[in-house]
Structure formats: structure tokens, C-alpha cells
Protein backbone atom coordinates (compact mmCIF):
# COMPACT_ATOMS: atom_id res chain seq x y z
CA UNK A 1 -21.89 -22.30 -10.97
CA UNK A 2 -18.55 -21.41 -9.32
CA UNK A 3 -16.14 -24.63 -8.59
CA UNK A 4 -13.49 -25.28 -6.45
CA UNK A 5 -10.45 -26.41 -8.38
CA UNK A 6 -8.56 -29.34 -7.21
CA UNK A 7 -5.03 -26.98 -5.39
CA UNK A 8 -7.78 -24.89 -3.52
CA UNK A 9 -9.18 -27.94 -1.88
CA UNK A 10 -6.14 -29.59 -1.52
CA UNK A 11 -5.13 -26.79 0.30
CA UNK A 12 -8.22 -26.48 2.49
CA UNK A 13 -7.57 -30.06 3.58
CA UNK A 14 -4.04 -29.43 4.46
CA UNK A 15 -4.66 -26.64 6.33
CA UNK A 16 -7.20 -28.46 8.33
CA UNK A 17 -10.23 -26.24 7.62
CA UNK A 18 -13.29 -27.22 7.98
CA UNK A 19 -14.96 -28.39 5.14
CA UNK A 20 -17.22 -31.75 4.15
CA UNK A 21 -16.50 -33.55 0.88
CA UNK A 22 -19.25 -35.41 -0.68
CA UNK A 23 -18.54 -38.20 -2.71
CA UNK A 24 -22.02 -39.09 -4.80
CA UNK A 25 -20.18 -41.79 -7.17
CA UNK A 26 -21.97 -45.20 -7.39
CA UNK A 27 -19.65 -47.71 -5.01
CA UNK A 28 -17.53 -49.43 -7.41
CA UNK A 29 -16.12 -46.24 -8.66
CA UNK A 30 -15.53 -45.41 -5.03
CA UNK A 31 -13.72 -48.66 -4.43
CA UNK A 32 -10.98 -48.09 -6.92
CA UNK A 33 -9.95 -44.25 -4.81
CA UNK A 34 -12.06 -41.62 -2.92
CA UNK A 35 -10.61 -38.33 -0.80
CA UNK A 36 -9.59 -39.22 2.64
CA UNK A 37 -12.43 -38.51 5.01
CA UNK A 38 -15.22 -37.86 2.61
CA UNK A 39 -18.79 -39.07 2.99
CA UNK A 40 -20.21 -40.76 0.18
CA UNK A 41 -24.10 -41.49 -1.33
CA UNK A 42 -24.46 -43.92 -3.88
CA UNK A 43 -26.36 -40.87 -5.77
CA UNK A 44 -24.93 -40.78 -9.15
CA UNK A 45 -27.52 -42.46 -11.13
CA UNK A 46 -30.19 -40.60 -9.67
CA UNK A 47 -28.93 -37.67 -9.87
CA UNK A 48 -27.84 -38.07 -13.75
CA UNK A 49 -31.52 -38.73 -14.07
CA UNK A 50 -32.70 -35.43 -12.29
CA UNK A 51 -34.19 -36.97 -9.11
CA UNK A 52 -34.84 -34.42 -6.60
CA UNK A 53 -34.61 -35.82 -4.18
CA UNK A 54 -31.53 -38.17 -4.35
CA UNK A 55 -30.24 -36.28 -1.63
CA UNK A 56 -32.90 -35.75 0.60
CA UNK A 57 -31.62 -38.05 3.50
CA UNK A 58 -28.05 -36.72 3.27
CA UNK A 59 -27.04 -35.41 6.76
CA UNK A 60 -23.96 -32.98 6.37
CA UNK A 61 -22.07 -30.65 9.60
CA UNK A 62 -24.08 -27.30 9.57
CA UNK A 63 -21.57 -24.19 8.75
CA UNK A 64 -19.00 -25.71 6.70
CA UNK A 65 -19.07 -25.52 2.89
CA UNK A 66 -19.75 -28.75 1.09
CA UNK A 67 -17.43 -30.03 -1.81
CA UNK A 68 -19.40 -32.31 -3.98
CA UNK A 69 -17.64 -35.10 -5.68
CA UNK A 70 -18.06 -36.86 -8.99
CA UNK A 71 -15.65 -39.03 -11.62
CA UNK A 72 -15.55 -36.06 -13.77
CA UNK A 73 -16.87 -32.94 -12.58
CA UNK A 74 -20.51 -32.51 -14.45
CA UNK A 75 -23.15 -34.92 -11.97
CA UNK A 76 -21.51 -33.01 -8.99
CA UNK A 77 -23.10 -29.93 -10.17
CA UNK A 78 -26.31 -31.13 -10.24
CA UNK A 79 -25.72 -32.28 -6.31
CA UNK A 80 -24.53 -28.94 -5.63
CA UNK A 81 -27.16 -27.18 -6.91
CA UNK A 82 -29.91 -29.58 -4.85
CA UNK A 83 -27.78 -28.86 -1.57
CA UNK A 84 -27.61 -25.14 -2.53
CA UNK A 85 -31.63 -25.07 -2.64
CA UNK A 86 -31.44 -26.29 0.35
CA UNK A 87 -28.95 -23.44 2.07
CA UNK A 88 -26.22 -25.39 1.88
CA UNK A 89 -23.08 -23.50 0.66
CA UNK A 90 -22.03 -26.07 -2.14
CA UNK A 91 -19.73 -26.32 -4.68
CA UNK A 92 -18.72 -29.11 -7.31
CA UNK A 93 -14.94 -30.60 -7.80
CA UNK A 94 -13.89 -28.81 -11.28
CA UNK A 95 -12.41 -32.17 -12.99
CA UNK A 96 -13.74 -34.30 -10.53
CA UNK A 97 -11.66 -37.70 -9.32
CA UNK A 98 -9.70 -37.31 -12.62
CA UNK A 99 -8.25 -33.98 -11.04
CA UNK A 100 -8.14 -34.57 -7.95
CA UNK A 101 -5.37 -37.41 -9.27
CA UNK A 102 -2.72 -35.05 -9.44
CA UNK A 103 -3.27 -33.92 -5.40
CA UNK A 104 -0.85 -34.28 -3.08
CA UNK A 105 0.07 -34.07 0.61
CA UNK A 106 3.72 -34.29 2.39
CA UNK A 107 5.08 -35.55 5.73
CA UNK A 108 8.62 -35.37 6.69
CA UNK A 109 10.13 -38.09 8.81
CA UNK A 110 13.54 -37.63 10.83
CA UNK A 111 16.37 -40.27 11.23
CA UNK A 112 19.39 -39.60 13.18
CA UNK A 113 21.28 -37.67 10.45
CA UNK A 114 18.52 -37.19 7.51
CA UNK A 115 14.96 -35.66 6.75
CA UNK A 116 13.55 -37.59 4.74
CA UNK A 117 9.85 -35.66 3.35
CA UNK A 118 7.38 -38.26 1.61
CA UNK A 119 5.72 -36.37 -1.00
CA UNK A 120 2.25 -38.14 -1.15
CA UNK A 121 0.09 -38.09 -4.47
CA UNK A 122 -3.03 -38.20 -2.48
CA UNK A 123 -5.38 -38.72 -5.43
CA UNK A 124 -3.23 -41.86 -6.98
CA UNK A 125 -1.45 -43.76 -3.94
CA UNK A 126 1.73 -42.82 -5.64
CA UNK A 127 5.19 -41.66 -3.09
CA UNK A 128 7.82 -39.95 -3.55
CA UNK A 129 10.70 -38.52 -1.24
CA UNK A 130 12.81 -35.45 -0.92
CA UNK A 131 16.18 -36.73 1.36
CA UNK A 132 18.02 -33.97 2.95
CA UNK A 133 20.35 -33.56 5.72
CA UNK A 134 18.52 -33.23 9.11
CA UNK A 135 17.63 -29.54 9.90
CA UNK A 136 20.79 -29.29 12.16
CA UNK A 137 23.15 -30.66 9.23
CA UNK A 138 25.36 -28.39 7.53
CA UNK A 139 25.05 -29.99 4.12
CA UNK A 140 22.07 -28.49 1.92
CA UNK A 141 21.76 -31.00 -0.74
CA UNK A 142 18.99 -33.09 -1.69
CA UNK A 143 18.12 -36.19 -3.65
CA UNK A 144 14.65 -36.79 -5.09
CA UNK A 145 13.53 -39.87 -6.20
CA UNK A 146 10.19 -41.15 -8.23
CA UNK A 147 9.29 -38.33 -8.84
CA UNK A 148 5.37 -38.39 -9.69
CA UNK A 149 4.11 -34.54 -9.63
CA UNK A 150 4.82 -31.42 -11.49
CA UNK A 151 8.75 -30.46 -10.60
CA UNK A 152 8.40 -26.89 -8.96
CA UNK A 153 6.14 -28.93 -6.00
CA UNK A 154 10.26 -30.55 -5.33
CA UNK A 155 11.55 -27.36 -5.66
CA UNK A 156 9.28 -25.98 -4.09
CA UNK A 157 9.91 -28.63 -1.14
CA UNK A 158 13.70 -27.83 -1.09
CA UNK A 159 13.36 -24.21 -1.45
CA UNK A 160 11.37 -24.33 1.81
CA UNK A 161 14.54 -26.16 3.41
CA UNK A 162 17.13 -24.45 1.87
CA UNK A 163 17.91 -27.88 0.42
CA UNK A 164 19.36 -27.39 -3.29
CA UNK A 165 18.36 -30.60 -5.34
CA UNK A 166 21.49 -32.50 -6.56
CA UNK A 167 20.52 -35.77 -7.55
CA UNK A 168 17.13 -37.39 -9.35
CA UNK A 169 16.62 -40.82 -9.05
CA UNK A 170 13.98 -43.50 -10.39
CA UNK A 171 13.60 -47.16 -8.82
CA UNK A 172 12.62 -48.27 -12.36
CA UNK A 173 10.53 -47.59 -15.39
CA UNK A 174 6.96 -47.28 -14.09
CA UNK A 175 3.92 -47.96 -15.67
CA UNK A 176 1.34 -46.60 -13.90
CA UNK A 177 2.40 -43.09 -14.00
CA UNK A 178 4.16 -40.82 -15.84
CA UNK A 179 7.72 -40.18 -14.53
CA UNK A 180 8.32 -36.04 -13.29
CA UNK A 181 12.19 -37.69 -13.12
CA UNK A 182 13.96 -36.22 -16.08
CA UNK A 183 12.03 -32.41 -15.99
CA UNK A 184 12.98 -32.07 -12.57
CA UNK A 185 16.59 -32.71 -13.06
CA UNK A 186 16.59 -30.58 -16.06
CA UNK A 187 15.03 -27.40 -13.85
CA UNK A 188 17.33 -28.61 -10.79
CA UNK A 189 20.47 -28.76 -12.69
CA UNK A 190 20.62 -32.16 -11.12
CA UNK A 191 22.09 -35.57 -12.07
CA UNK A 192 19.49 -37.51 -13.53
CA UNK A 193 20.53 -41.57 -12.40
CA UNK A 194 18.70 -44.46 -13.06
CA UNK A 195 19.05 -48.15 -13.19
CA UNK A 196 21.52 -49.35 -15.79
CA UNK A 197 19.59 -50.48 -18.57
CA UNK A 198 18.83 -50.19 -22.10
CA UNK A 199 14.88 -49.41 -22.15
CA UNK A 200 14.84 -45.37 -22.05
CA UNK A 201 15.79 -43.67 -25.05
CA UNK A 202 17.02 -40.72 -23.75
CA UNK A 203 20.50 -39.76 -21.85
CA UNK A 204 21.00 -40.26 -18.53
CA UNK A 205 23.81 -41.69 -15.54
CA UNK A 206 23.53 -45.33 -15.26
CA UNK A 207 23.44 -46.15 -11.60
CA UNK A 208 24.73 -49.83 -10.44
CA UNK A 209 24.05 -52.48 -7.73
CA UNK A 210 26.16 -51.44 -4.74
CA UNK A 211 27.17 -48.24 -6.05
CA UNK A 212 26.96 -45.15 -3.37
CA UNK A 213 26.35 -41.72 -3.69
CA UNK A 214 27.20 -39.18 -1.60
CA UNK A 215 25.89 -35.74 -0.67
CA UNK A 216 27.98 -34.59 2.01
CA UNK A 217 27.66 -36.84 5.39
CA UNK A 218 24.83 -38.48 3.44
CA UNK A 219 25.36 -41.94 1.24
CA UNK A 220 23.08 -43.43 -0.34
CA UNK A 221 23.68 -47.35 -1.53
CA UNK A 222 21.62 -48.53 -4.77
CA UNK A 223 20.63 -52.52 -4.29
CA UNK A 224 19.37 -54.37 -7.33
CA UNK A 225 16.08 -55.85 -6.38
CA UNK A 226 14.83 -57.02 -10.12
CA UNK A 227 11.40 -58.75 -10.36
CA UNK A 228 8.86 -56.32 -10.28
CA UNK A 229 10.84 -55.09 -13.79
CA UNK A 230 13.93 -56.45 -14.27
CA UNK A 231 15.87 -52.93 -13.60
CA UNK A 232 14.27 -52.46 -10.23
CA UNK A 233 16.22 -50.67 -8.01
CA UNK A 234 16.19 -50.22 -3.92
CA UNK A 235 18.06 -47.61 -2.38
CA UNK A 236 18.94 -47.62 1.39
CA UNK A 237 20.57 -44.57 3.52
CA UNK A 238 22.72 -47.68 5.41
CA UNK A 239 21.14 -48.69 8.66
CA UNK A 240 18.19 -46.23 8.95
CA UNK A 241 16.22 -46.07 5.39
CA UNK A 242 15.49 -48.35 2.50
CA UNK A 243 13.40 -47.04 -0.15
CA UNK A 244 12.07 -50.19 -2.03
CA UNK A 245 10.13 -48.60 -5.00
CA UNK A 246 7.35 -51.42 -6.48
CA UNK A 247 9.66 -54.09 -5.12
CA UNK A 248 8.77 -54.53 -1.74
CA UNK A 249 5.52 -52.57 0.20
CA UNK A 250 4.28 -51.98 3.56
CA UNK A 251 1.92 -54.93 3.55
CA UNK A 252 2.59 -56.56 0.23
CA UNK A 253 5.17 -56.89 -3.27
CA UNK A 254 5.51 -55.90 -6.55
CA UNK A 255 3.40 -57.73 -8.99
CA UNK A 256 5.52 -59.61 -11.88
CA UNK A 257 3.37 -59.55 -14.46
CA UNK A 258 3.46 -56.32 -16.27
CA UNK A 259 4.41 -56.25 -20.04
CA UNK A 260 5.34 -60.21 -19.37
CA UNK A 261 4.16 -63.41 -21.17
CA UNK A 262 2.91 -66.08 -18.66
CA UNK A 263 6.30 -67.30 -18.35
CA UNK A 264 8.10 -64.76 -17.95
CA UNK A 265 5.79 -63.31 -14.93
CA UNK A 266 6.50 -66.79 -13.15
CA UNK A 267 10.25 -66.22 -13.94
CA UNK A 268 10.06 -62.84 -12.64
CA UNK A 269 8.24 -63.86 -9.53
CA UNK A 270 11.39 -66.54 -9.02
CA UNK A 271 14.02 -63.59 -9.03
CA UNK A 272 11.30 -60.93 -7.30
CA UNK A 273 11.92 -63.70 -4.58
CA UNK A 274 15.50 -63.67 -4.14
CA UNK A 275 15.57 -59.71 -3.96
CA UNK A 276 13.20 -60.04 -0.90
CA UNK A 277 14.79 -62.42 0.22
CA UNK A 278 18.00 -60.22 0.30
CA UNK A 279 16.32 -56.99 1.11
CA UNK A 280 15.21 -59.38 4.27
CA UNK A 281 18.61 -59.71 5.31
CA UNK A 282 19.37 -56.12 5.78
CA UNK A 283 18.64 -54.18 9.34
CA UNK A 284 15.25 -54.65 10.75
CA UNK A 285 15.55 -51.33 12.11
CA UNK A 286 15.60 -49.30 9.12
CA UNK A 287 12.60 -47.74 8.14
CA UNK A 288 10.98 -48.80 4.77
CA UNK A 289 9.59 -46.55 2.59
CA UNK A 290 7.59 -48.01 -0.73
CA UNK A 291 6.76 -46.39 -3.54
CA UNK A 292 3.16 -46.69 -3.34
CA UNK A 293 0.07 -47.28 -1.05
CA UNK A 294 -2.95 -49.13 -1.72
CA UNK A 295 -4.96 -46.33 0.27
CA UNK A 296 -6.30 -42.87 0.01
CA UNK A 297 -3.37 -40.66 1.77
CA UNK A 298 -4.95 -38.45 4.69
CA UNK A 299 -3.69 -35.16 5.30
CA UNK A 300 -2.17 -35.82 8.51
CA UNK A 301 1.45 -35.20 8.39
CA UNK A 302 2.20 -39.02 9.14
CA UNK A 303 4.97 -40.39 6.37
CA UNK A 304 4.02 -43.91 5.44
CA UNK A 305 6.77 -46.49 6.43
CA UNK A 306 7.26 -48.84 8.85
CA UNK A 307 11.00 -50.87 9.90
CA UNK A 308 12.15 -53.80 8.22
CA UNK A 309 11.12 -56.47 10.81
CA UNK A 310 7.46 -55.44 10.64
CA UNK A 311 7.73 -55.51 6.91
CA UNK A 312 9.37 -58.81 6.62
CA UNK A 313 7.11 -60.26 9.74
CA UNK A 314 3.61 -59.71 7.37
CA UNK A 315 4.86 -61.45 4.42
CA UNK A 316 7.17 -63.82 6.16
CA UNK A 317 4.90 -67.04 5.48
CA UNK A 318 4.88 -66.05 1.70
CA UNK A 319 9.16 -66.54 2.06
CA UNK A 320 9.33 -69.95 3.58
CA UNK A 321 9.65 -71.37 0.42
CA UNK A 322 9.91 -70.09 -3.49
CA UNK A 323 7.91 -72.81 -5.13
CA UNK A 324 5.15 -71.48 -3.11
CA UNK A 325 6.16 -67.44 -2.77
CA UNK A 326 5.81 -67.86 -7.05
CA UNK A 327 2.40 -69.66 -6.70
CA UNK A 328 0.82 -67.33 -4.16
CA UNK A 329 2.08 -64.23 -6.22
CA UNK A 330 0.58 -65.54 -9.54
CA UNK A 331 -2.84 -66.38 -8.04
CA UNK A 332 -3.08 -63.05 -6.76
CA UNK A 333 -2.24 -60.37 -9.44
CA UNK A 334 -4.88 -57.82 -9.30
CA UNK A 335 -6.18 -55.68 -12.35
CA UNK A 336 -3.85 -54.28 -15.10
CA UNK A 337 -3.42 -50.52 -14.31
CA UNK A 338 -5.46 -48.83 -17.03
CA UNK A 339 -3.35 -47.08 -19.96
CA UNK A 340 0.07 -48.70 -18.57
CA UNK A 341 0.99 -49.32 -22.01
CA UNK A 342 0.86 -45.76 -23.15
CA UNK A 343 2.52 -44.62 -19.76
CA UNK A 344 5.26 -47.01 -20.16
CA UNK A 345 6.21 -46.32 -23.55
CA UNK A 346 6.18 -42.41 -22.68
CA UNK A 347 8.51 -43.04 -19.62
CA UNK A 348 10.84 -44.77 -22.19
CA UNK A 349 10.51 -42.04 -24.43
CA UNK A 350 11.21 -39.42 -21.47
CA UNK A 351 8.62 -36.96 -22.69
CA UNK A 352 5.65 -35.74 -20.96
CA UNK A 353 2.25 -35.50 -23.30
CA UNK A 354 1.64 -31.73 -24.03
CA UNK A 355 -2.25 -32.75 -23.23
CA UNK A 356 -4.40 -32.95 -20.23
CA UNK A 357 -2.54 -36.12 -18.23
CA UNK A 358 -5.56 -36.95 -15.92
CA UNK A 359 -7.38 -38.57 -18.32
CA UNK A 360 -4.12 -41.03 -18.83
CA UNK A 361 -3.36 -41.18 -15.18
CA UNK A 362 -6.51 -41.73 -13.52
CA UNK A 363 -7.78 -44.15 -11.61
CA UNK A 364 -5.99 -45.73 -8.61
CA UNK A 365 -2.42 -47.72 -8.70
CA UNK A 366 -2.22 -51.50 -8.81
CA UNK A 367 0.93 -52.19 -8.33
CA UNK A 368 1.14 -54.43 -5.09
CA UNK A 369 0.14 -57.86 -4.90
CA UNK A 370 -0.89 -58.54 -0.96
């Protein structure tokens, strides 16, 4: 049976064309991430069995193809081929969910003398962001930082802005994904900075609380926002951008708890406290961008982020006081992130399996506490 691979329906999507995706998963896989806008039948079991008619009831938009979705590719065949002998033009996700991890979407967002493009990992909740000078600006370089996806997408990105990337930075050492950081500065010929300390095993420039980059007009100020690890790193365009990494979301913070004893989460949660609280203190006008989202990202060209007073207005009663900020964080740590051992300890090695990654990345972030 011909498939549609995971680019050409990423593509589809972000080209607007019309198309219905058809998610047949049983519901709790479908809790943890699903495609933006698809339908979904609890199917999968009956299906697996050979039912004929699991999808007898299924109502779908006449003339549009139908992309059927499963965790890894195989049950959605068997949905395609009952929708097929039914004249439905039908095809299964080749990889499934597990592929459809590594899609993506961008939107670009303006300030007065930036563009600032949120690259959008679609399948994982995962964002990164491409920060150039505003299509009027005479400077053409560019700073990239988390990256998540394969490097020629950001050069890609920059290419398409005549933006030439100087500068790759990380917010920390992540563990639910594997860091793009270090390839792309190596095909960039870029500066590959991170937070100063003494977990990665491979070279790189040490970047420091208050210290600023420049790229032309631009600046960029690192601020030390430990908690979430103790490295973390924010980094703010003064006055108009802050981009928080895991430390501080739209709706939510970094959880505390990852490769920590019981102690040292609560300990964590103390300081991830005092970096809010001076993150807090900065303009309410500037625009935060986090480094993920909870939430499927739709293909609408909207970048996630919100200003500072919003931000700090949703988790404001969670500040009033530390004793209780620490005890509301700790009661409300969600699920490990599956394989963030393995991740981490790649991200410290700085080397990128020379395997299929989607079986080690899959499944969606869980990062935020909220």
C-alpha cells in the first residue's frame, strides 16, 4: 500500500490543503500528543483484531484524501485499506506518531528591531527560535537557540532571510530531547555557547549570567535562572524578548525533579523560585517565549508567547510565598519523560545516535509543571 511519509504531510498541512487526518489510537495514547486538527476513533483494538467494521460509523469530508493515523505505522494500514473499500482515497502515516515526532511548523514574530521565527516541533511540543534583524535591518546575522530538529531546517530558515547563522545557543542540558545545538554550529561555522558548566564533555564557549552578545544593533543578555537544572539559562533581547527555556512557560514552570534525589528537587524548587521571582521583575512588556508547549502546535503561523505581565499574572498566587511555591511544585510533578536518561547522557556526550531517533524521542514532553 503506498504511504505518505511524515515531510509530505507536514507539508500538506502547512500549505493548508485540504486533507483529513484520522487518528484510530485508543484514547490514552491520544492524550499524551495527536496532529492538530485530526479526528480520532478509539479503533485500534478492533482493528488489530480485523473487525470490519470498526469504521463503519466514521463520517469523513467527501473529496479530500484521508491520512490514517496509528503509534507506529502498521494498524493504520488496515484502516486505510477498510476506508479504501469504501472509495475513500486513504493512505496510512509511514512511522506513525513516532515519525510524525520529528514534524515541525514555524511562525515568525516581529518586535521593533528583531524577527524573531519560532521553529515549532509540531509532533513533540518542543520550540526553538531563529533571531534576526527585522526585514528592514541592515545586519544579516542570526542566533539560534535549542535547537531540536535536523540543522539544514535552521539553515534552511536563514537562507530564506538572507540571515547567516552566527551564534548557537542552549538554555541548558535537556533531557527530553536530543540537542541539534553543536551540529548546527559545526555546519554554520557558528559559535557554539552554552551555560558555564562542567556537565558536557565536549568543547564549547562558556556563556555567563549578565554577559551580552551582540550581532550588530542586536544584544542579547544571558540571565541565570537555575532550578529547572542548575545551569539554566534565560536570554532576553532587553525590553522586548525573554526566551526562558524549561524555566519559566506560558502557563506553568520547569519541573525540579529531573536526575534529583528528593532533596535535592525541593532544593531546586527553592532556587527555581528566586529565578522567577527575578525573571518577574523584568518588563512586563516583553514578550516571553518558552521552550516548550504542553499542546499539539497547529499550523497556523501564530508564534507561541505571550508578555511578561500575563505570564507572571497566571502563576502569581504560586509566588506569594516560597514555602508554599516549593510545596505546590512538588505535589504536582507530572510523569518522567520516557528515555530522559539516555537523552541526557547523549546531550552530555554531544553526539547524535547514528540510529533511528524516534524511537528515543517519542512521545510528548513533560517538562512543565502547571
Amino acid at each position: 500500500m503506498t504511504k505518505v511519509d511524515t515531510e509530505t504531510l507536514r507539508r500538506w498541512l502547512e500549505e493548508g490543503r485540504p486533507v483529513s487526518v484520522l487518528d484510530i489510537r485508543a484514547a490514552e495514547d491520544r492524550e499524551q500528543w495527536s496532529i492538530p486538527e485530526s479526528v480520532h476513533v478509539d479503533a485500534y483494538e478492533r482493528l488489530k483484531a480485523g473487525d470490519a467494521g470498526a469504521l463503519a460509523g466514521i463520517e469523513l469530508p467527501p473529496g479530500r484524501p484521508v491520512i490514517t493515523i496509528c503509534n507506529a505505522g502498521k494498524v493504520s494500514q488496515i484502516a486505510a485499506e477498510q476506508l479504501r473499500q469504501r472509495g475513500i482515497d486513504a493512505y496510512p502515516l509511514a512511522g506513525g506518531m513516532k515519525s510524525w515526532s520529528l514534524s515541525w511548523n514555524a511562525a515568525e514574530r516581529s518586535l521593533a528591531g528583531a524577527s524573531v521565527v519560532q521553529v515549532r516541533r509540531t509532533g513533540k511540543g518542543c520550540l526553538s527560535y531563529l533571531i534576526g534583524s527585522s526585514p528592514t535591518g541592515s545586519d544579516k546575522e542570526a542566533a539560534v537557540i535549542d535547537a531540536s530538529l535536523d540543522p539544514q531546517i535552521y539553515l534552511r530558515l536563514a537562507a530564506e532571510r538572507d540571515w547567516s547563522i552566527r551564534y548557537v545557543l542552549d538554555t541548558h542540558i535537556h533531557a527530553d530531547h536530543l540537542s541539534r545545538s553543536r551540529a548546527l554550529a559545526g555546519l554554520a561555522g557558528a559559535t557554539l555557547l552554552l551555560p558555564a558548566q562542567d556537565r558536557v564533555r565536549f568543547p564549547f564557549t562558556p556563556i555567563e549570567d549578565g554577559q551580552v552578545i551582540a550581532m550588530g544593533a542586536l544584544r542579547i543578555r544571558a540571565i541565570a535562572t537555575p532550578g529547572h537544572t542548575m545551569e539554566s539559562m534565560s536570554y532576553e533581547l532587553p525590553g522586548e524578548a525573554l526566551f526562558t527555556g524549561d524555566t519559566l512557560f506560558l502557563s506553568g514552570v520547569g519541573r525540579p525533579d529531573l536526575n534529583a534525589s528528593t532533596s535535592e528537587a525541593a532544593e531546586r524548587a527553592h532556587i527555581l523560585y528566586r529565578s522567577l521571582k527575578r525573571l518577574c521583575h523584568l518588563s512586563a512588556d516583553a514578550l516571553v517565549f518558552p521552550g516548550h508547549t504542553s499542546q499539539p502546535v497547529p499550523f497556523d503561523r501564530k508564534a507561541l508567547c505571550a508578555p511578561l505581565g500575563e505570564v507572571r499574572e497566571s502563576i502569581a498566587s504560586w509566588l506569594d510565598n516560597e514555602g508554599k511555591f516549593v510545596r505546590t511544585i512538588l505535589q504536582r510533578i507530572p510523569p518522567t519523560p520516557p528515555n530522559f536518561s539516555e537523552i541526557v547522557e547523549l546531550n552530555e556526550q554531544g553526539t547524535l545516535p547514528e540510529r533511528d531517533l524516534t524511537e528515543l524521542e517519542a512521545g510528548a514532553n513533560r517538562c512543565a509543571v502547571s
